[in-house]
Protein backbone atom coordinates (compact mmCIF):
# COMPACT_ATOMS: atom_id res chain seq x y z
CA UNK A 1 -17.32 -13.43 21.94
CA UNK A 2 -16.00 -9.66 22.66
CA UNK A 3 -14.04 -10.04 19.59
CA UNK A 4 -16.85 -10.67 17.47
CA UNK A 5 -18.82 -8.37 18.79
CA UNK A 6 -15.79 -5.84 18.41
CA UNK A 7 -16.25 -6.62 14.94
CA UNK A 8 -19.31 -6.32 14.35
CA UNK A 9 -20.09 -2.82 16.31
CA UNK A 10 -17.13 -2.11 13.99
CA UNK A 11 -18.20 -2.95 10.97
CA UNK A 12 -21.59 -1.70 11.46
CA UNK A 13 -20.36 2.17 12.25
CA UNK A 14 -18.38 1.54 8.17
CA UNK A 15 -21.74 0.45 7.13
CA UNK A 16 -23.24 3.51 8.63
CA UNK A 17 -21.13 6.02 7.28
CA UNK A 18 -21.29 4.03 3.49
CA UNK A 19 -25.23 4.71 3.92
CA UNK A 20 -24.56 8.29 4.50
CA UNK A 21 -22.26 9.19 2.44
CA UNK A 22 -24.27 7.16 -0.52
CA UNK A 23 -27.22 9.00 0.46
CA UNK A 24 -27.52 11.66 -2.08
CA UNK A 25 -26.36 9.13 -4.67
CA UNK A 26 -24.16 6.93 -7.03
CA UNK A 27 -22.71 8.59 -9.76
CA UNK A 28 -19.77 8.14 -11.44
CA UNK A 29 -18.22 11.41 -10.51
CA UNK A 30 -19.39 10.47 -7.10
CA UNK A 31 -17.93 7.25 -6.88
CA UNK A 32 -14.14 8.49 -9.12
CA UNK A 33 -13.58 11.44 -7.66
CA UNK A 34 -16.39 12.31 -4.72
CA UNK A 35 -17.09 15.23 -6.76
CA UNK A 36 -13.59 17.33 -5.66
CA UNK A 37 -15.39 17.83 -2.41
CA UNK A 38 -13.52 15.60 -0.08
CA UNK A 39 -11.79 18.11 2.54
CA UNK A 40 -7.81 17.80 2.60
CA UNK A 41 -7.30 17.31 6.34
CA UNK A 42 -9.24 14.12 6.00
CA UNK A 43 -7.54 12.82 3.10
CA UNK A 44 -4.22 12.94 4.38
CA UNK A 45 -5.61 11.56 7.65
CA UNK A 46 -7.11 8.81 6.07
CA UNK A 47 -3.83 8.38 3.49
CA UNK A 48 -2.10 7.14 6.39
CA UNK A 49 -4.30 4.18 7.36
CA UNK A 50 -4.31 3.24 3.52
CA UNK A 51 -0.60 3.25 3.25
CA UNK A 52 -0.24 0.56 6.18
CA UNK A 53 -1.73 -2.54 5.85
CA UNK A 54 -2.57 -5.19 8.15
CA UNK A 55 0.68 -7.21 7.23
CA UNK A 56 2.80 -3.76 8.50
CA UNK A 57 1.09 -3.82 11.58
CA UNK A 58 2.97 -7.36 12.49
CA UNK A 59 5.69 -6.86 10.14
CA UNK A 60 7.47 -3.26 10.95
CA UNK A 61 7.60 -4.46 15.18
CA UNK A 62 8.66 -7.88 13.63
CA UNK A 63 11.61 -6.61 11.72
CA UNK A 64 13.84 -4.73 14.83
CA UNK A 65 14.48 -8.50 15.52
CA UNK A 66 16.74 -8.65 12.06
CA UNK A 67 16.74 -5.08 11.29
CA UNK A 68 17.08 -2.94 14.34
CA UNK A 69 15.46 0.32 13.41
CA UNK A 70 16.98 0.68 10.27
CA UNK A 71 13.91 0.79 8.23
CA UNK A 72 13.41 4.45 9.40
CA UNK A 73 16.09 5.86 7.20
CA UNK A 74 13.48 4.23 4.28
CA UNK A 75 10.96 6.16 5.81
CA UNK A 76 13.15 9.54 5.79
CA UNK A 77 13.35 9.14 2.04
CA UNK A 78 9.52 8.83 1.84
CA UNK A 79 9.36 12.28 3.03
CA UNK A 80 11.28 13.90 0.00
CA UNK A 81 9.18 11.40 -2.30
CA UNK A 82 6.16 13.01 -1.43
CA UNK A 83 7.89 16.43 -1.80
CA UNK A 84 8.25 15.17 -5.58
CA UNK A 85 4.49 13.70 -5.97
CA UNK A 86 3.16 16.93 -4.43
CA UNK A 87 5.74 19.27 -6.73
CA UNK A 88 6.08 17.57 -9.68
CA UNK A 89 2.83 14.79 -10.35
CA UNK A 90 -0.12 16.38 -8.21
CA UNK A 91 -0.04 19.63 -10.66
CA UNK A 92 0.28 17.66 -14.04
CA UNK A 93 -2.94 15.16 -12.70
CA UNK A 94 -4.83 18.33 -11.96
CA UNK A 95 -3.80 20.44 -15.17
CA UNK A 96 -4.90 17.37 -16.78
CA UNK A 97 -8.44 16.73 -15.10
CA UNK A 98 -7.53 12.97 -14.65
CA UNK A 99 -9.87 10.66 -13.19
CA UNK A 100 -7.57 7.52 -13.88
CA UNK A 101 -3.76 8.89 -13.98
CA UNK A 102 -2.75 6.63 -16.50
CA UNK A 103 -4.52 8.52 -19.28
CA UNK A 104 -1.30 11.13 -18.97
CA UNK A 105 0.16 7.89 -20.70
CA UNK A 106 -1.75 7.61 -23.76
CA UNK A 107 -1.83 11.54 -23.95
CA UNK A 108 1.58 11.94 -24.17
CA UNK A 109 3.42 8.32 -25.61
CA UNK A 110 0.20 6.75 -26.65
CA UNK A 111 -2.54 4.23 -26.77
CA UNK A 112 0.00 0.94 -25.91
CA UNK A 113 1.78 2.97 -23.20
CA UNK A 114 -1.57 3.84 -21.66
CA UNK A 115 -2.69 0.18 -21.72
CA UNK A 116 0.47 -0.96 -20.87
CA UNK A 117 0.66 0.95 -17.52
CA UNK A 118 -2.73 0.35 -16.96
CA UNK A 119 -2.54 -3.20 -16.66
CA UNK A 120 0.98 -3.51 -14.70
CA UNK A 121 -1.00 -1.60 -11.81
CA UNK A 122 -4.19 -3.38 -11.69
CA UNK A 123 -1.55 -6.71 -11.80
CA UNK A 124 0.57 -5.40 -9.01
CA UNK A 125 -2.71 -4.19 -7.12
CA UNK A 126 -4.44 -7.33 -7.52
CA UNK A 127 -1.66 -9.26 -5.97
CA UNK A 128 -0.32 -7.30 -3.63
CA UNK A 129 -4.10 -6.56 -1.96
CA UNK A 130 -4.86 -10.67 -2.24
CA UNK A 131 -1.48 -11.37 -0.07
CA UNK A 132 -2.16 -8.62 2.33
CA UNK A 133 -6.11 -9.57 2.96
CA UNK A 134 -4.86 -12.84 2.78
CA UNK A 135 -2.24 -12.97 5.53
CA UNK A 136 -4.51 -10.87 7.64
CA UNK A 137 -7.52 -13.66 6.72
CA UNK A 138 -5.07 -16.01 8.14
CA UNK A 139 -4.63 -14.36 11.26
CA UNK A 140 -8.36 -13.52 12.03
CA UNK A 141 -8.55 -17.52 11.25
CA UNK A 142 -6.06 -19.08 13.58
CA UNK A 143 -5.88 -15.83 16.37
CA UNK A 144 -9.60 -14.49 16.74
CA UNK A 145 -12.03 -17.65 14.97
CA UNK A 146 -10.27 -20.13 15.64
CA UNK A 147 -12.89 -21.34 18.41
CA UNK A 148 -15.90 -20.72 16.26
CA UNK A 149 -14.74 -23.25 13.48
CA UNK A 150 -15.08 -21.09 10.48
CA UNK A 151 -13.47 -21.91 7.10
CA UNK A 152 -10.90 -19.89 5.80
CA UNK A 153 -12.82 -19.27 2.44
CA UNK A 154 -15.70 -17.98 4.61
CA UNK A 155 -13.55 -15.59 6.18
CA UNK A 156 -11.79 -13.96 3.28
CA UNK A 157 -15.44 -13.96 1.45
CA UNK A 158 -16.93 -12.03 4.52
CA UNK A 159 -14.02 -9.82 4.30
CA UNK A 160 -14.10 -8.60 0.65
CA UNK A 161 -18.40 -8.72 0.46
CA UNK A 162 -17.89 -5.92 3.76
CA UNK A 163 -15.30 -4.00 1.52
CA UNK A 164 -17.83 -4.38 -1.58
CA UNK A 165 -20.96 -3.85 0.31
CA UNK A 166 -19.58 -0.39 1.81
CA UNK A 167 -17.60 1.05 -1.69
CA UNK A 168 -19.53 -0.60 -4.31
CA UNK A 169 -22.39 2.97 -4.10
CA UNK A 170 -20.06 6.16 -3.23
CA UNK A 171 -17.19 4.49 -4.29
CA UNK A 172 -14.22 6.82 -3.24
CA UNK A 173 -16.51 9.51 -1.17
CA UNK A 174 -17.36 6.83 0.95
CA UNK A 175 -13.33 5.86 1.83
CA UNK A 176 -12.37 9.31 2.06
CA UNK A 177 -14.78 8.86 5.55
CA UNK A 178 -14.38 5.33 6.50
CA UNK A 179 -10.67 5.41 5.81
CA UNK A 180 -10.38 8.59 8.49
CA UNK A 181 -12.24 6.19 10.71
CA UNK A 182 -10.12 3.33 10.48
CA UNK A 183 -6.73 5.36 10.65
CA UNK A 184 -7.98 6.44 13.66
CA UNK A 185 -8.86 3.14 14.98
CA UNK A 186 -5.46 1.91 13.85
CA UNK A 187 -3.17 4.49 16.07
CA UNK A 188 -5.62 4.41 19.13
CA UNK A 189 -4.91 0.87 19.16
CA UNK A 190 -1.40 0.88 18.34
CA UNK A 191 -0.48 3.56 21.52
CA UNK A 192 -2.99 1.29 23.68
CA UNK A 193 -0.46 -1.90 22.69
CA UNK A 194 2.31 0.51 23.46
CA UNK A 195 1.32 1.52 26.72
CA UNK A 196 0.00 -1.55 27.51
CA UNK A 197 3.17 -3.68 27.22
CA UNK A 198 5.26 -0.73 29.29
CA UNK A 199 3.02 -1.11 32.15
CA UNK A 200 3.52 -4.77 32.12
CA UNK A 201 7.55 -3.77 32.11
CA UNK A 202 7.16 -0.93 34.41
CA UNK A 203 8.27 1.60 32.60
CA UNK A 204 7.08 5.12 32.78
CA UNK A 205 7.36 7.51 29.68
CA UNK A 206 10.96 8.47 30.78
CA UNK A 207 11.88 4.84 31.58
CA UNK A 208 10.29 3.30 28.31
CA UNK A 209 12.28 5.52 26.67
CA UNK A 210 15.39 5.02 27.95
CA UNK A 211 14.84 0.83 27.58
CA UNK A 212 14.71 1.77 23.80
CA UNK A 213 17.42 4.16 23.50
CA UNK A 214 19.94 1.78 24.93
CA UNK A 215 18.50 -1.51 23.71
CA UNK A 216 20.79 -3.20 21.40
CA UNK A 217 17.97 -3.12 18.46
CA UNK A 218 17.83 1.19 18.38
CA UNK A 219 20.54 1.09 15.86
CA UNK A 220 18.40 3.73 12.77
CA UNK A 221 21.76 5.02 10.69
CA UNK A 222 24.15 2.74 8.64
CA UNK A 223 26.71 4.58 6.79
CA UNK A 224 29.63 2.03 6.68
CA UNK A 225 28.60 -0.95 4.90
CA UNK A 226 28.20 -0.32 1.32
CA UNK A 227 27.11 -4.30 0.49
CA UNK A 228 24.59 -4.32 2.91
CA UNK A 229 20.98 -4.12 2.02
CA UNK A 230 20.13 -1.75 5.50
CA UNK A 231 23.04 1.12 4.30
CA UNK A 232 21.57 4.44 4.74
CA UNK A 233 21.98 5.80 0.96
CA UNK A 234 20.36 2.53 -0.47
CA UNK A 235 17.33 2.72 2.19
CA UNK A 236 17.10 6.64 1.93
CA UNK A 237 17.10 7.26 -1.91
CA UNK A 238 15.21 3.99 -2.65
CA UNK A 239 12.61 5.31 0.07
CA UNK A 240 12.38 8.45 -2.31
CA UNK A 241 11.47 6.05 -5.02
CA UNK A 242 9.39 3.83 -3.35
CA UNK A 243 6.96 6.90 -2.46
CA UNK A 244 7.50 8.81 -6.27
CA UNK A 245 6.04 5.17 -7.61
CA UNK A 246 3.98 3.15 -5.17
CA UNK A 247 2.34 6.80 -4.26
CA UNK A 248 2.68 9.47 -7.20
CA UNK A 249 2.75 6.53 -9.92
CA UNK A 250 0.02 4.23 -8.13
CA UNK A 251 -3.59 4.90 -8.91
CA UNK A 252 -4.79 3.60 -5.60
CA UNK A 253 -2.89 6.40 -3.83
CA UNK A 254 -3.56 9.50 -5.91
CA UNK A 255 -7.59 8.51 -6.50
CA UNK A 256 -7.82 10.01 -2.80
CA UNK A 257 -5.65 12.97 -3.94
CA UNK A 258 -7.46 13.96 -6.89
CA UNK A 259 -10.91 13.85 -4.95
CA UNK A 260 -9.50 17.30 -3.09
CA UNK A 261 -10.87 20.80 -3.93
CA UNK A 262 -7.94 21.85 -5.83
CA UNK A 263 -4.40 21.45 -6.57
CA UNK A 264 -3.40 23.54 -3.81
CA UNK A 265 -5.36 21.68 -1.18
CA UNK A 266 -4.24 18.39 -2.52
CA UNK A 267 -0.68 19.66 -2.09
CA UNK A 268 -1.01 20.14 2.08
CA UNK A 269 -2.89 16.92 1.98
CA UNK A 270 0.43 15.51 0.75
CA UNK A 271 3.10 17.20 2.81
CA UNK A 272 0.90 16.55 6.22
CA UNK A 273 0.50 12.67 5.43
CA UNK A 274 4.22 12.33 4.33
CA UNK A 275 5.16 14.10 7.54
CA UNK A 276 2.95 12.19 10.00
CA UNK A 277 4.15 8.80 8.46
CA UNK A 278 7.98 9.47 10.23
CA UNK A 279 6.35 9.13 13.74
CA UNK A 280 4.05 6.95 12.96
CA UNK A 281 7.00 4.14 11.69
CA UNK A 282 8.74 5.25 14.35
CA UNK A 283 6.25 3.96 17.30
CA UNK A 284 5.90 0.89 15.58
CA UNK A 285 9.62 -0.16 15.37
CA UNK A 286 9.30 1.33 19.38
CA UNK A 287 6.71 -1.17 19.71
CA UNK A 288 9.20 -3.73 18.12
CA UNK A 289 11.91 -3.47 20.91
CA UNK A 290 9.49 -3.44 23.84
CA UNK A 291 8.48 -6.32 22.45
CA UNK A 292 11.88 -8.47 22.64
CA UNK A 293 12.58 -6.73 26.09
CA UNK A 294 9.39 -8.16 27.59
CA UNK A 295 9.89 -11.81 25.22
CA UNK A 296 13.40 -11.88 27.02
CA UNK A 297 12.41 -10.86 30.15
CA UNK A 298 9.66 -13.61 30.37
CA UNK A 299 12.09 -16.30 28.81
CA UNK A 300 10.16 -17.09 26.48
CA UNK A 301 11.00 -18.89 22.58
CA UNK A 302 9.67 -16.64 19.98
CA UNK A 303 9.10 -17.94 16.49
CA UNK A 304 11.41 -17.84 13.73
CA UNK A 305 9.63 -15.65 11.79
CA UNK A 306 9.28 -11.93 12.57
CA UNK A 307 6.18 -11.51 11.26
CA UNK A 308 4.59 -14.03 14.15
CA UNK A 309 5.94 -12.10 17.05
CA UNK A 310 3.55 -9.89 17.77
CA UNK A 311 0.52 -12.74 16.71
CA UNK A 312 2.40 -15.31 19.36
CA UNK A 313 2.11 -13.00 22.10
CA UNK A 314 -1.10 -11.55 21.97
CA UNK A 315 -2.53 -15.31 21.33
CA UNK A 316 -0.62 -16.71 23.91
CA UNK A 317 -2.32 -14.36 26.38
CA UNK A 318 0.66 -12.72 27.13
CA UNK A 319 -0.32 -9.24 26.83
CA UNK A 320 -3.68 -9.64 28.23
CA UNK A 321 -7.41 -9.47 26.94
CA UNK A 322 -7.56 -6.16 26.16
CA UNK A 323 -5.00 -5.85 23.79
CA UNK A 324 -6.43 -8.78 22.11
CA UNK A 325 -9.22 -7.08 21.35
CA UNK A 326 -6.97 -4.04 19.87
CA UNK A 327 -5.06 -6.32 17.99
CA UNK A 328 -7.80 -7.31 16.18
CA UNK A 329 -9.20 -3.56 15.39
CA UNK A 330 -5.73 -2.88 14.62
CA UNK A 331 -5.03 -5.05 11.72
CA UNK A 332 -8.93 -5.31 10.70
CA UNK A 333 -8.88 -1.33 10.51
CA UNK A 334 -5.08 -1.16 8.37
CA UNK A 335 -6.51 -4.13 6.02
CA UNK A 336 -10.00 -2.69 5.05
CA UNK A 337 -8.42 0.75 4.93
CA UNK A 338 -6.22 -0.33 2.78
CA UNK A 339 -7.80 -3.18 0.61
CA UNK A 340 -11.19 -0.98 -0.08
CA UNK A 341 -9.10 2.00 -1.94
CA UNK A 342 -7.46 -0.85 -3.77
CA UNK A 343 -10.93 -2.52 -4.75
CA UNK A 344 -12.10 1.34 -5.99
CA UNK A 345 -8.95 2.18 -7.79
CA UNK A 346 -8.78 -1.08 -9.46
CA UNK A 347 -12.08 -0.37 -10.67
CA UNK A 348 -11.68 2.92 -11.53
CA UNK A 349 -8.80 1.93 -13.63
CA UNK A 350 -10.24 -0.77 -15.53
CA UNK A 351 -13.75 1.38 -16.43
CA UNK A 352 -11.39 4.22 -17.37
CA UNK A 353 -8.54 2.18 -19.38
CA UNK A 354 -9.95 -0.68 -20.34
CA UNK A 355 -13.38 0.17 -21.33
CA UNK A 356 -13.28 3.85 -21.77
CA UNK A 357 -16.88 4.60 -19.76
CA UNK A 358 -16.11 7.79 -20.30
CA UNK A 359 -17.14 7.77 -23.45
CA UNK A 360 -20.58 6.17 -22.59
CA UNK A 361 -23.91 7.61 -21.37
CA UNK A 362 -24.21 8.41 -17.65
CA UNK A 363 -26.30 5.44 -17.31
CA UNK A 364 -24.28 2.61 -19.13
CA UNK A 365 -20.98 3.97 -17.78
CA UNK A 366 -22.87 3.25 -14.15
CA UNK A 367 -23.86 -0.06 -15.08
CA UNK A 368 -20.82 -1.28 -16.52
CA UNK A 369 -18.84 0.31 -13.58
CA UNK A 370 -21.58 -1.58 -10.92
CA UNK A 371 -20.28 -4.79 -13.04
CA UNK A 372 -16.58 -4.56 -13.11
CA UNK A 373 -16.59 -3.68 -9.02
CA UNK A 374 -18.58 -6.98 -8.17
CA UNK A 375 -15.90 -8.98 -10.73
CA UNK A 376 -13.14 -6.95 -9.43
CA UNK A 377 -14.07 -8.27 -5.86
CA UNK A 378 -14.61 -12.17 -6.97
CA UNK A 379 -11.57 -12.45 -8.46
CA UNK A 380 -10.03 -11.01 -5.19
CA UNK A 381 -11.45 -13.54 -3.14
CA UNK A 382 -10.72 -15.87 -5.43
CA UNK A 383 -7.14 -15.07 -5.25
CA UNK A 384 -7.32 -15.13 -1.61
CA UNK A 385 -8.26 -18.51 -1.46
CA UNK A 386 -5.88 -19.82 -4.33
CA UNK A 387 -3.17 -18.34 -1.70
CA UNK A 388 -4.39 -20.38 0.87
CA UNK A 389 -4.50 -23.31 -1.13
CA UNK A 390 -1.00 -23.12 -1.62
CA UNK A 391 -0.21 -22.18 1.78
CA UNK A 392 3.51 -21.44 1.24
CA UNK A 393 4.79 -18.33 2.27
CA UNK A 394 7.87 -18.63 0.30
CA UNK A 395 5.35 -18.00 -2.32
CA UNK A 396 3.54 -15.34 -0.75
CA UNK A 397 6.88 -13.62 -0.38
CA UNK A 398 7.35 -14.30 -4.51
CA UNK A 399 4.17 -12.34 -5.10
CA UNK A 400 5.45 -9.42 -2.89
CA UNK A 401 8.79 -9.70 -5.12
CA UNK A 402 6.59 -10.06 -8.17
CA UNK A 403 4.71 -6.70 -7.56
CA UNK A 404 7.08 -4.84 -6.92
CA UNK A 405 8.74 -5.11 -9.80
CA UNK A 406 5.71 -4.65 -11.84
CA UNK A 407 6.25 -0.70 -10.54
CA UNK A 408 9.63 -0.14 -12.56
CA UNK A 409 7.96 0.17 -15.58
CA UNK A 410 5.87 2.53 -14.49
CA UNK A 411 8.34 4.85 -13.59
CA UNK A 412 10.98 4.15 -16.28
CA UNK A 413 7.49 5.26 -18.73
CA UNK A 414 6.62 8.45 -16.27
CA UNK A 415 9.88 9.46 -16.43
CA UNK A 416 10.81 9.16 -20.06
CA UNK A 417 7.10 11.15 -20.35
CA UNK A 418 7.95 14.03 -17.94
CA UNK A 419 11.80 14.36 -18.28
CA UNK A 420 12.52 13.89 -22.34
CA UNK A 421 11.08 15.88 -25.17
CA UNK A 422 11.09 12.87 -27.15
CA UNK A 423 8.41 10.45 -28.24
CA UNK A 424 9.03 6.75 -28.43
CA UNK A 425 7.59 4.40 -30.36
CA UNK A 426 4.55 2.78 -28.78
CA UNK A 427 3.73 -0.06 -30.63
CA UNK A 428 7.51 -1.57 -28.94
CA UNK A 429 6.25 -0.17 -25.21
CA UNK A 430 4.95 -3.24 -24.09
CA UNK A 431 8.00 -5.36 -24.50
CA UNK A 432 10.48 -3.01 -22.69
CA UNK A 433 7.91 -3.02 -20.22
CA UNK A 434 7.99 -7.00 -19.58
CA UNK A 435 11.68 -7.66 -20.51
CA UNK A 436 12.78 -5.07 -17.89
CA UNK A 437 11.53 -7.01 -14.99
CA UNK A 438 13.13 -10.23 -16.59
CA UNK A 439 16.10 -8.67 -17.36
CA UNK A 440 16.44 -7.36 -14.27
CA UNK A 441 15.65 -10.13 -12.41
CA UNK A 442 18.85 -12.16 -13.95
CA UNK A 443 21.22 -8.69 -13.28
CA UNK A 444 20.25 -9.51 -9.27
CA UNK A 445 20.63 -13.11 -9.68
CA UNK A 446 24.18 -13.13 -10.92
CA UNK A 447 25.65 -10.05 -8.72
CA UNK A 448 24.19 -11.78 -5.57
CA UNK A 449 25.65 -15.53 -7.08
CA UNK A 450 29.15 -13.71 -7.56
CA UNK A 451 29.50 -10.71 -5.43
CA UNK A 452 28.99 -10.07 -1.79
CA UNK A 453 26.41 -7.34 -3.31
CA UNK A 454 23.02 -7.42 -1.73
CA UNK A 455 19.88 -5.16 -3.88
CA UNK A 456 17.89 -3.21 -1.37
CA UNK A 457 14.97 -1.22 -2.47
CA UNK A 458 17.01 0.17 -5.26
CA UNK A 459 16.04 -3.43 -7.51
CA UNK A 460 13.52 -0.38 -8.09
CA UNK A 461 15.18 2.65 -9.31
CA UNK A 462 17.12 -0.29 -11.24
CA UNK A 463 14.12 -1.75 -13.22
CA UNK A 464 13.01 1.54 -13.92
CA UNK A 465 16.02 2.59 -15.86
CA UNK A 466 15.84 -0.34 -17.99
CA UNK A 467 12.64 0.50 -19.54
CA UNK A 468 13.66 3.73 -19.84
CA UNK A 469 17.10 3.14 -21.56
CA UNK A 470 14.65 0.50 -23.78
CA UNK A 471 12.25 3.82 -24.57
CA UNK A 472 14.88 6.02 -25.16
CA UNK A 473 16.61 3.48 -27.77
CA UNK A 474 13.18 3.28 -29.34
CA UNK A 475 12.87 7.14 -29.71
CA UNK A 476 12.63 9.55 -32.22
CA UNK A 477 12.03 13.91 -31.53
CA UNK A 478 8.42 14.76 -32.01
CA UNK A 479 9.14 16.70 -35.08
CA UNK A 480 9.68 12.89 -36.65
CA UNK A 481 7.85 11.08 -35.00
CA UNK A 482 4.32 11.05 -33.24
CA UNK A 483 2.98 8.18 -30.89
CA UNK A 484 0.72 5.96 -32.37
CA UNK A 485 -3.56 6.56 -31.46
């Protein structure tokens, strides 16, 4: 019953803030871009709770099991990626006026491009955001309702209507202010967890650190084995990439960015979030280890799967009632804050892409957008609950696989845009775009069959240059050729 009430007193302060900042109105500009109001500090605050979804907050502490630390050298190359976005993308989306940043797409390689990209995001959005909500559906089911009897279906329905309910008015000026909320939310609870377990070890500041410096899990840095998936190069420069696509190349991300005053405040918005993610990761791999010093020091069996650590102990009442109850805010507040950009992006991008509102009256662009956000948030549930049908997470763990490949394209076409002075020819855009995935799909298949060769992150950087090899074979210089309209 304190959990549900959590909840709810939770739920009802997002509700609150949707009301006021819906107030004064619904319009499109409103609801795109919050009128280039939204103040910087709070957008990069927010950015961080949107970047971390309720599957990190039991995944990252999960992987030091299999891992050690190792993923921070990933997150060192994030830092330099959001160098690039805020260098390099953040003044070409402003110097454009783009609402949806896929229209620098059809401006410069044209009209099949721009579709093209379009519809690999809101296909790697839609996926990724159903497996998220719906592994963090399946906690709230077996962890926090299990003793109230509730159907799964009625859980992930709840979830999304809440998301819908507070975006579906204000749109993006609304999660500007409920996402600073819920970031918040998210680290309070995660320092509370923190704290919380070192008391139940004992350990002071000075001691806690010390357990973690010399645990056998602290390893960050590996520079000496070039096949392995964890070597420092691999996780640094594919951490550049990750950021340069699944930030500066992701419509979800740079909606919040484009919302700021001006170029320049959009900028410090992105160096300030990029910097704060390094300690961030870094308390909850911390996190991670305390964990497996207090599992070992109680004896106990934890599951084969990393990603059910941190669920087993705080169900098995192991860390006490309290952090229970911060469990739950913690991966409630990294879901919604990260599933309600998603559902507002999404539609952003299919009203601006797809059906070119832009072009319509104030009033028919408002009630087609109204339309696709209610559609955009039934097929999410229903996508949620095809997931649990299936109830495999070998096939969860397909769809992560799936969606991230769906982002090489996107950066083999951003690059080819920003880094040639050539034009290719559009009408062929499309198929590079899908036989790059394939293609390099079969490249990992037969170097992990016949090598000792493991693809880290870099399956990325890899995919990308296929559909840019594809565009530049394709090409022509702009003098003969111009993309098709």
């Amino acid at each position: 019953m304190t959990i549900l009430l959590t909840i709810i007193v939770y739920f009802a302060v997002l509700l609150l803030i949707a009301y006021l900042t819906g107030r004064k109105g619904g319009s499109n500009a409103t609801f795109f871009k919050a009128n280039n109001k939204s103040p910087w500090y709070l957008v990069a605050f927010g950015m961080i709770g949107a970047s971390i979804s309720g599957v990190t907050f039991v995944s990252v502490p999960g992987m030091v099991r299999s891992m050690d630390m190792t993923y921070m050298q990933t997150v060192l190359g994030f830092f330099f990626g959001y160098i690039f976005v805020a260098q390099i993308l953040l003044p070409l989306y402003y110097k454009l006026n783009l609402t949806s940043i896929y229209t620098y797409l059809g401006t410069r390689l044209g009209q099949r491009s721009y579709r093209t990209g379009s519809l690999f995001f809101l296909l790697s959005r839609m996926l990724g955001t159903a497996a998220k909500l719906y592994l963090v559906c399946l906690i709230l089911h077996h962890y926090v309702f299990l003793d109230f009897q509730l159907p799964f279906w009625v859980i992930a329905t709840g979830a999304v209507t809440l998301v819908w309910i507070y975006t579906q008015k204000s749109g993006i000026k609304t999660i500007v202010w409920t996402d600073t909320l819920q970031t918040l939310c998210l680290i309070v609870a995660l320092l509370l967890i923190i704290l919380t377990v070192a008391r139940i070890l004992n350990l002071d500041f000075s001691g806690m650190t010390q357990v973690i410096l010399q645990n056998k899990n602290s390893r960050i840095f590996v520079f000496d084995d070039w096949a392995s998936g964890q070597n420092f190069f691999k996780q640094f420069f594919s951490g550049i990439f990750i950021v340069i696509v699944m930030t500066g190349l992701d419509q979800d991300m740079m909606q919040k960015n484009l919302t700021c005053r001006n170029l320049k405040e959009a900028q410090k918005n992105m160096y300030c979030y990029g910097f704060a993610f390094i300690p961030l990761n870094l308390l909850f791999l911390c996190l991670g280890i305390l964990l497996l010093v207090l599992a070992n020091s109680m004896q106990l069996t934890l599951p084969d799967s990393n990603d059910d650590i941190l669920p087993m102990l705080v169900s098995g009442g192991y860390l006490g009632q309290t952090v229970v109850v911060l469990f739950s805010i913690g991966i409630i507040a990294a879901a919604f804050s990260n599933s309600d950009s998603a559902l507002t992006s999404m539609t952003t991008s299919f009203c601006i892409d797809i059906l070119n509102i832009d072009q319509d009256s104030e009033k028919v662009a408002h009630d087609k957008r109204r339309k696709v956000h209610l559609i955009m948030a039934i097929v999410l549930v229903l996508f949620i609950c095809l997931f649990r049908i299936v109830n495999n997470k070998s096939v969860i763990d397909a769809i992560y696989i799936i969606a991230s490949y769906t982002y090489g394209p996107l950066l083999g076409m951003f690059c080819f845009g920003l880094f040639t002075r050539r034009n290719t020819n559009d009408t062929y855009v499309p198929y590079i775009a899908i036989a790059s995935p394939i293609v390099c799909y079969f490249i990992n298949l037969l170097i992990t069959t016949y090598t000792s060769y493991r693809f880290g992150y870099e399956i990325l950087m890899l995919n990308g240059m296929l559909t840019f090899a594809g565009m530049m074979m394709m090409s022509k210089t702009r003098k003969e050729f111009q993309p098709n309209k």
